[in-house]
C-alpha atoms as a PDB file:
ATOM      1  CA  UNK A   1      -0.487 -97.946 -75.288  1.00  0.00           C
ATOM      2  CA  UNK A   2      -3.642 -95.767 -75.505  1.00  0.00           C
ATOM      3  CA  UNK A   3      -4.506 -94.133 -72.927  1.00  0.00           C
ATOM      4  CA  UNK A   4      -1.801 -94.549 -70.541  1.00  0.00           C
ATOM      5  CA  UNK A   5       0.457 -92.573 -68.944  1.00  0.00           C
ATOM      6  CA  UNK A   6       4.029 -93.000 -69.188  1.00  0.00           C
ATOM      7  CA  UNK A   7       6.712 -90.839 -68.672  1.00  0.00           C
ATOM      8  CA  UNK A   8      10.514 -91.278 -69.160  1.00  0.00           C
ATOM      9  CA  UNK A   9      12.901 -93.124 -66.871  1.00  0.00           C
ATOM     10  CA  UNK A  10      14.370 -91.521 -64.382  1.00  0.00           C
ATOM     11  CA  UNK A  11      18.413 -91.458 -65.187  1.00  0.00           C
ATOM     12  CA  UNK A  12      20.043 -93.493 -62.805  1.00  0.00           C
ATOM     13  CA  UNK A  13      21.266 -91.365 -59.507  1.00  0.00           C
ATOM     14  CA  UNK A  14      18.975 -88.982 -59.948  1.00  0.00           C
ATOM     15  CA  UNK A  15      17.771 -88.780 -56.469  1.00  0.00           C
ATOM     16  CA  UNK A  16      20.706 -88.363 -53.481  1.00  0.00           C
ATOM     17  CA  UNK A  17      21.159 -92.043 -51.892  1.00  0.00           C
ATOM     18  CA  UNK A  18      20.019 -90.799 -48.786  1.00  0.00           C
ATOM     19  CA  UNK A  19      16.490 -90.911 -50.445  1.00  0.00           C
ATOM     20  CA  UNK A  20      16.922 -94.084 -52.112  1.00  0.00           C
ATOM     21  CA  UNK A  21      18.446 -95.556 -49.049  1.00  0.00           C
ATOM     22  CA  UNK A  22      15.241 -94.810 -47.646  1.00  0.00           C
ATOM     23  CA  UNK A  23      11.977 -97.391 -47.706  1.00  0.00           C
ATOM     24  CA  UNK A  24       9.617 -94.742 -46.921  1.00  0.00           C
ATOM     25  CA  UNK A  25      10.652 -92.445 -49.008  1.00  0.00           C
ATOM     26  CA  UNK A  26      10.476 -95.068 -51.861  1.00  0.00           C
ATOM     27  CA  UNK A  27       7.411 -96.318 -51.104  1.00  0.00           C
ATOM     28  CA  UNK A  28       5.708 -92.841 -50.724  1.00  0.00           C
ATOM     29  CA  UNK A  29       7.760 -92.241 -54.607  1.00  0.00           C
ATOM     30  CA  UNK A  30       6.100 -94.850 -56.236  1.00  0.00           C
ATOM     31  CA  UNK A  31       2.318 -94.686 -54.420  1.00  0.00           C
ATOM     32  CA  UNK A  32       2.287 -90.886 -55.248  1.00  0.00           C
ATOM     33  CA  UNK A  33       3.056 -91.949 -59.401  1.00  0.00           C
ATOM     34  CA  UNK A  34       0.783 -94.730 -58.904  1.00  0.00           C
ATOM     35  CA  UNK A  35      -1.960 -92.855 -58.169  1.00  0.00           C
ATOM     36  CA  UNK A  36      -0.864 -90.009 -60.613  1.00  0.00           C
ATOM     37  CA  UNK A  37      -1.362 -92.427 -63.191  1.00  0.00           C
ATOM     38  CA  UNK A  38      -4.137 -94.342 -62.220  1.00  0.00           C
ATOM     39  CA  UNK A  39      -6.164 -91.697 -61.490  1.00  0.00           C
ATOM     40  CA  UNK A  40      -5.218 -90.311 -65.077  1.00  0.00           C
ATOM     41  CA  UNK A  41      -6.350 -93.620 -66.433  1.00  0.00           C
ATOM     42  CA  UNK A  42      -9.674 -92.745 -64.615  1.00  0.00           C
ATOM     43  CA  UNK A  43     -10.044 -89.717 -65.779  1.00  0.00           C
ATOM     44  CA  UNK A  44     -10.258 -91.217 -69.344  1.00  0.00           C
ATOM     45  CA  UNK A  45     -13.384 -92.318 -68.083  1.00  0.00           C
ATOM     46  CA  UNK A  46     -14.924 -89.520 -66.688  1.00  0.00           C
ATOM     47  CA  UNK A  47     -14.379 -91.167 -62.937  1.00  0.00           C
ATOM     48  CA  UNK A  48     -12.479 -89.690 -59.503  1.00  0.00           C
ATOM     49  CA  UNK A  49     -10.776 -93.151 -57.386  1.00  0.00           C
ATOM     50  CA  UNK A  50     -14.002 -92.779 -55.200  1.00  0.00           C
ATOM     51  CA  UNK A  51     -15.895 -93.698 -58.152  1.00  0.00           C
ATOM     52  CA  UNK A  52     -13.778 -96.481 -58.847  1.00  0.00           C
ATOM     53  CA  UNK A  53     -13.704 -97.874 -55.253  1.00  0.00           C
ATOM     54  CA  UNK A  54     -17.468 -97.608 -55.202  1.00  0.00           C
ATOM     55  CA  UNK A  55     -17.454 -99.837 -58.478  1.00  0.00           C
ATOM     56  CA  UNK A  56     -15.189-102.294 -57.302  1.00  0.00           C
ATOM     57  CA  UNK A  57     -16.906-102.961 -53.962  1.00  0.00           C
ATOM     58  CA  UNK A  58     -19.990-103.480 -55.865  1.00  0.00           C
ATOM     59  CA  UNK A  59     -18.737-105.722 -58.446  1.00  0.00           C
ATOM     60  CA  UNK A  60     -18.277-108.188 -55.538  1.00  0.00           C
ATOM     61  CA  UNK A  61     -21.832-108.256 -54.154  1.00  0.00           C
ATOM     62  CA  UNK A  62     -25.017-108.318 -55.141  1.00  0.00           C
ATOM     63  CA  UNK A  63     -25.369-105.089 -53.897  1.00  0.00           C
ATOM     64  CA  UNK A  64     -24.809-103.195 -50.642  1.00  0.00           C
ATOM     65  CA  UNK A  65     -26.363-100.856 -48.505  1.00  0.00           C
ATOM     66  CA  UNK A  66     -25.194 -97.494 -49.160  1.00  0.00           C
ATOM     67  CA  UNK A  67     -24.155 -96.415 -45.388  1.00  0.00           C
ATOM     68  CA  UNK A  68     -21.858 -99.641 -45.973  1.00  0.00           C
ATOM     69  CA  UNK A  69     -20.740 -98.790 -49.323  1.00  0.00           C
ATOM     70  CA  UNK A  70     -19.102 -95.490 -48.139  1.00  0.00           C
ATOM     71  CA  UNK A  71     -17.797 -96.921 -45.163  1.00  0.00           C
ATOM     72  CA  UNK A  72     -15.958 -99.426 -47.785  1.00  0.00           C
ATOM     73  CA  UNK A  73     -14.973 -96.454 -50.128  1.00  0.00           C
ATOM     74  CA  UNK A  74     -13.380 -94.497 -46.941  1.00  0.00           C
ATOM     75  CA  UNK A  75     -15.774 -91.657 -47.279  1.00  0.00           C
ATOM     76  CA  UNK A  76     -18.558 -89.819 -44.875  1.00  0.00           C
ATOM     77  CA  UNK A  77     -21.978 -91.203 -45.761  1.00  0.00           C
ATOM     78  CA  UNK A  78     -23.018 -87.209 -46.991  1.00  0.00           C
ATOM     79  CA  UNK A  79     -20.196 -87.489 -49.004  1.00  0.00           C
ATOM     80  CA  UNK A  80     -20.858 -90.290 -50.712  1.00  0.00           C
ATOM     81  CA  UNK A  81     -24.423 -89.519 -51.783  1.00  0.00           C
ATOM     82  CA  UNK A  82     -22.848 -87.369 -54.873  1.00  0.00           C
ATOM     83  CA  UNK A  83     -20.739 -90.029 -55.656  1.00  0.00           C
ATOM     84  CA  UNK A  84     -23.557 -92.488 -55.809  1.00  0.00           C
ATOM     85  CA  UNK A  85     -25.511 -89.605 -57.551  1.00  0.00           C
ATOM     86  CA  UNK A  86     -23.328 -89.549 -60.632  1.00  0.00           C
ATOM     87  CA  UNK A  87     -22.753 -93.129 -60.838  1.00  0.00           C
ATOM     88  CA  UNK A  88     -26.441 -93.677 -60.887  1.00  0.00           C
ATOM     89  CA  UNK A  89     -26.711 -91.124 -63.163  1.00  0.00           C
ATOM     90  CA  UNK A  90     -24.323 -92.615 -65.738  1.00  0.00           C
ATOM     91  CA  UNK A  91     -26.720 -95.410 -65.547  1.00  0.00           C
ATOM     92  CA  UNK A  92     -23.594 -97.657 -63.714  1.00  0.00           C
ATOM     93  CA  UNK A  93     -25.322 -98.842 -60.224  1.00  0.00           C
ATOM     94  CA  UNK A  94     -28.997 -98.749 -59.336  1.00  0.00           C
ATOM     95  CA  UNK A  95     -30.587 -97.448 -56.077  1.00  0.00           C
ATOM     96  CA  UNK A  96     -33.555 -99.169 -54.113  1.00  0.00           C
ATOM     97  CA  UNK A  97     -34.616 -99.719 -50.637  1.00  0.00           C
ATOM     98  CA  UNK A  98     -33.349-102.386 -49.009  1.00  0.00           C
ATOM     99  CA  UNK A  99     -35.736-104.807 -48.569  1.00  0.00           C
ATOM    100  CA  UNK A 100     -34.154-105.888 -44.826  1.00  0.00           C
ATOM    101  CA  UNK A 101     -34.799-102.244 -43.840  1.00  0.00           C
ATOM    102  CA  UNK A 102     -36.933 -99.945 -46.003  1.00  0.00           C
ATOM    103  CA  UNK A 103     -35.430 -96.370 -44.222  1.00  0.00           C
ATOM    104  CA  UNK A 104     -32.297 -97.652 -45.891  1.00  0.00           C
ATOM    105  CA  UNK A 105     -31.088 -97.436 -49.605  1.00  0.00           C
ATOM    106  CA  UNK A 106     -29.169-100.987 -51.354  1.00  0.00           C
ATOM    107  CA  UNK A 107     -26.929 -99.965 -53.965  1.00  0.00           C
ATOM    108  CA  UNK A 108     -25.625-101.892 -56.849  1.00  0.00           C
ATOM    109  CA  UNK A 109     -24.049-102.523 -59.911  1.00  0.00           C
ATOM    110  CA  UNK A 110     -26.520-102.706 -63.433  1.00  0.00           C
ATOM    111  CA  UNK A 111     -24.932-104.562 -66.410  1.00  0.00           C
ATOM    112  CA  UNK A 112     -23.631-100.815 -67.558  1.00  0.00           C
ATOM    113  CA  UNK A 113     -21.611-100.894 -64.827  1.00  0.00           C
ATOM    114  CA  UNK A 114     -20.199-104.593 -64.691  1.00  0.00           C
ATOM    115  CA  UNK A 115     -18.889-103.636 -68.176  1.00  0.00           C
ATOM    116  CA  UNK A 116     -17.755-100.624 -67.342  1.00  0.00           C
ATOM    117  CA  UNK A 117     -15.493-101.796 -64.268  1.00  0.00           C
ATOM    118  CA  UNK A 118     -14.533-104.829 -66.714  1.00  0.00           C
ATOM    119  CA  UNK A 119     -13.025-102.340 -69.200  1.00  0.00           C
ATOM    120  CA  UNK A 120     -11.257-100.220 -66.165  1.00  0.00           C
ATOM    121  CA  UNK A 121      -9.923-103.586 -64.941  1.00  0.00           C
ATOM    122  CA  UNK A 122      -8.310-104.376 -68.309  1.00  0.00           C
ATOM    123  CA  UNK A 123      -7.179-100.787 -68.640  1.00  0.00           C
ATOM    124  CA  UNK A 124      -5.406-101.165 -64.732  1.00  0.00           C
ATOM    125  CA  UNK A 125      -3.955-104.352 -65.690  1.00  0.00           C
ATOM    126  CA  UNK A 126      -2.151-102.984 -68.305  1.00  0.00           C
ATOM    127  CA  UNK A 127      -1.144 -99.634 -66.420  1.00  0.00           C
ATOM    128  CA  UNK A 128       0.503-102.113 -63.777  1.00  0.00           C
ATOM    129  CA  UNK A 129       2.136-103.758 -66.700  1.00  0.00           C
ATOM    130  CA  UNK A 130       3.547-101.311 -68.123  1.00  0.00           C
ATOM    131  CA  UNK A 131       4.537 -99.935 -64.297  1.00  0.00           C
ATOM    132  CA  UNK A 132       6.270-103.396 -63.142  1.00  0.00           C
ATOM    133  CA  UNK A 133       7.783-104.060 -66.545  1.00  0.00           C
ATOM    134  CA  UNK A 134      10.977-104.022 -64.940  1.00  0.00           C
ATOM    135  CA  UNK A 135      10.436-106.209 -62.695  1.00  0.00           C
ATOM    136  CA  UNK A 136      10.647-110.270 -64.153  1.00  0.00           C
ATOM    137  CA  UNK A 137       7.880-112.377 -62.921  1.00  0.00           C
ATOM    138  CA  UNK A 138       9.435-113.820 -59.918  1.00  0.00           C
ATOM    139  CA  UNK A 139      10.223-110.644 -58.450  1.00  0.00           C
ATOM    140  CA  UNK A 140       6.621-109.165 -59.005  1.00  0.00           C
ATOM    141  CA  UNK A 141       4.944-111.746 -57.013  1.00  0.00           C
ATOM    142  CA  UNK A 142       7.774-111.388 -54.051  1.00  0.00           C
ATOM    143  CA  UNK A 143       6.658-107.646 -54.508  1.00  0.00           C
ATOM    144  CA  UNK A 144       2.458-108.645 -54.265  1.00  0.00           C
ATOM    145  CA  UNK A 145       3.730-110.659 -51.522  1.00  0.00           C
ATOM    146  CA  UNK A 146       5.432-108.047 -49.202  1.00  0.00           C
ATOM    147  CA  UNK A 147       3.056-105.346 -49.957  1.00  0.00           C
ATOM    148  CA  UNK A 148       0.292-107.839 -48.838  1.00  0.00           C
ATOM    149  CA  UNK A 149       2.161-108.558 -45.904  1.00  0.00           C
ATOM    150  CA  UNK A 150       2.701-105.062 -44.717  1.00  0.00           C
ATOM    151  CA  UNK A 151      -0.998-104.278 -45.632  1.00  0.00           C
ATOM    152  CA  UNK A 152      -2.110-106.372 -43.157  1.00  0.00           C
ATOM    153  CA  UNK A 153       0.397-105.537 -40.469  1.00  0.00           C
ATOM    154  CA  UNK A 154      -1.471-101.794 -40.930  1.00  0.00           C
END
């Protein structure tokens, strides 16, 4: 598949069972190539994951105000302003004052963008694909389901 990552199977036993035995230590495995991959997917398309969670909390709304929109994307407002910057400059959100409060700026997506995050959807689908492949149906949705269940719990 174009433009994603995918590197060889690990040969059984490869790690000591002392690590496999361990949930943390699995879970910690697999978020660390998880983000290695995804953020190699995004890098296809000339975004960081702060890009991409900026995206995705805008393709929800009609827009948002930008103090929110970095408190969403886990960032310090200052920090977000470049962020914002280049994604305004690749033509992918719009900025304007917000009409309920003019010192503020509301952020949000332009059609650019909607396509864009459509295409980076379709591209993460099939990176999680390709990721969970060994996994039959059944057992990925008992997998969605206790990784939303311990999301929550945090």
């Amino acid at each position: 598949m174009q433009g994603i990552l995918v590197t060889s199977r690990r040969p059984e036993g490869a790690e000591p069972r002392a690590l496999t035995g361990s949930s943390g230590f699995l879970l910690a495995r697999l978020g660390t190539e998880a983000r290695r991959r995804f953020a190699h997917l995004l890098e296809l398309h000339g975004l960081t994951l702060h890009h991409f969670a900026a995206l995705l909390a805008l393709a929800e709304t009609d827009g948002l105000p930008q103090q929110k929109l970095s408190a969403l994307v886990g960032v310090d407002p200052r920090n977000a302003v470049p962020i914002i910057d280049d994604l305004e400059a690749r033509e992918f959100i719009v900025r304007a004052t917000d009409a309920a409060d003019r010192r503020r700026y509301k952020v949000a997506l332009t059609p650019q963008g909607r396509r864009e995050m459509r295409a980076l959807q379709s591209a993460g689908a099939k990176l999680e694909e390709t990721m969970l492949d060994p996994l039959t149906g059944e057992e990925r949705e008992q997998l969605r389901g206790l990784l939303t269940k311990l999301f929550r719990a945090l």
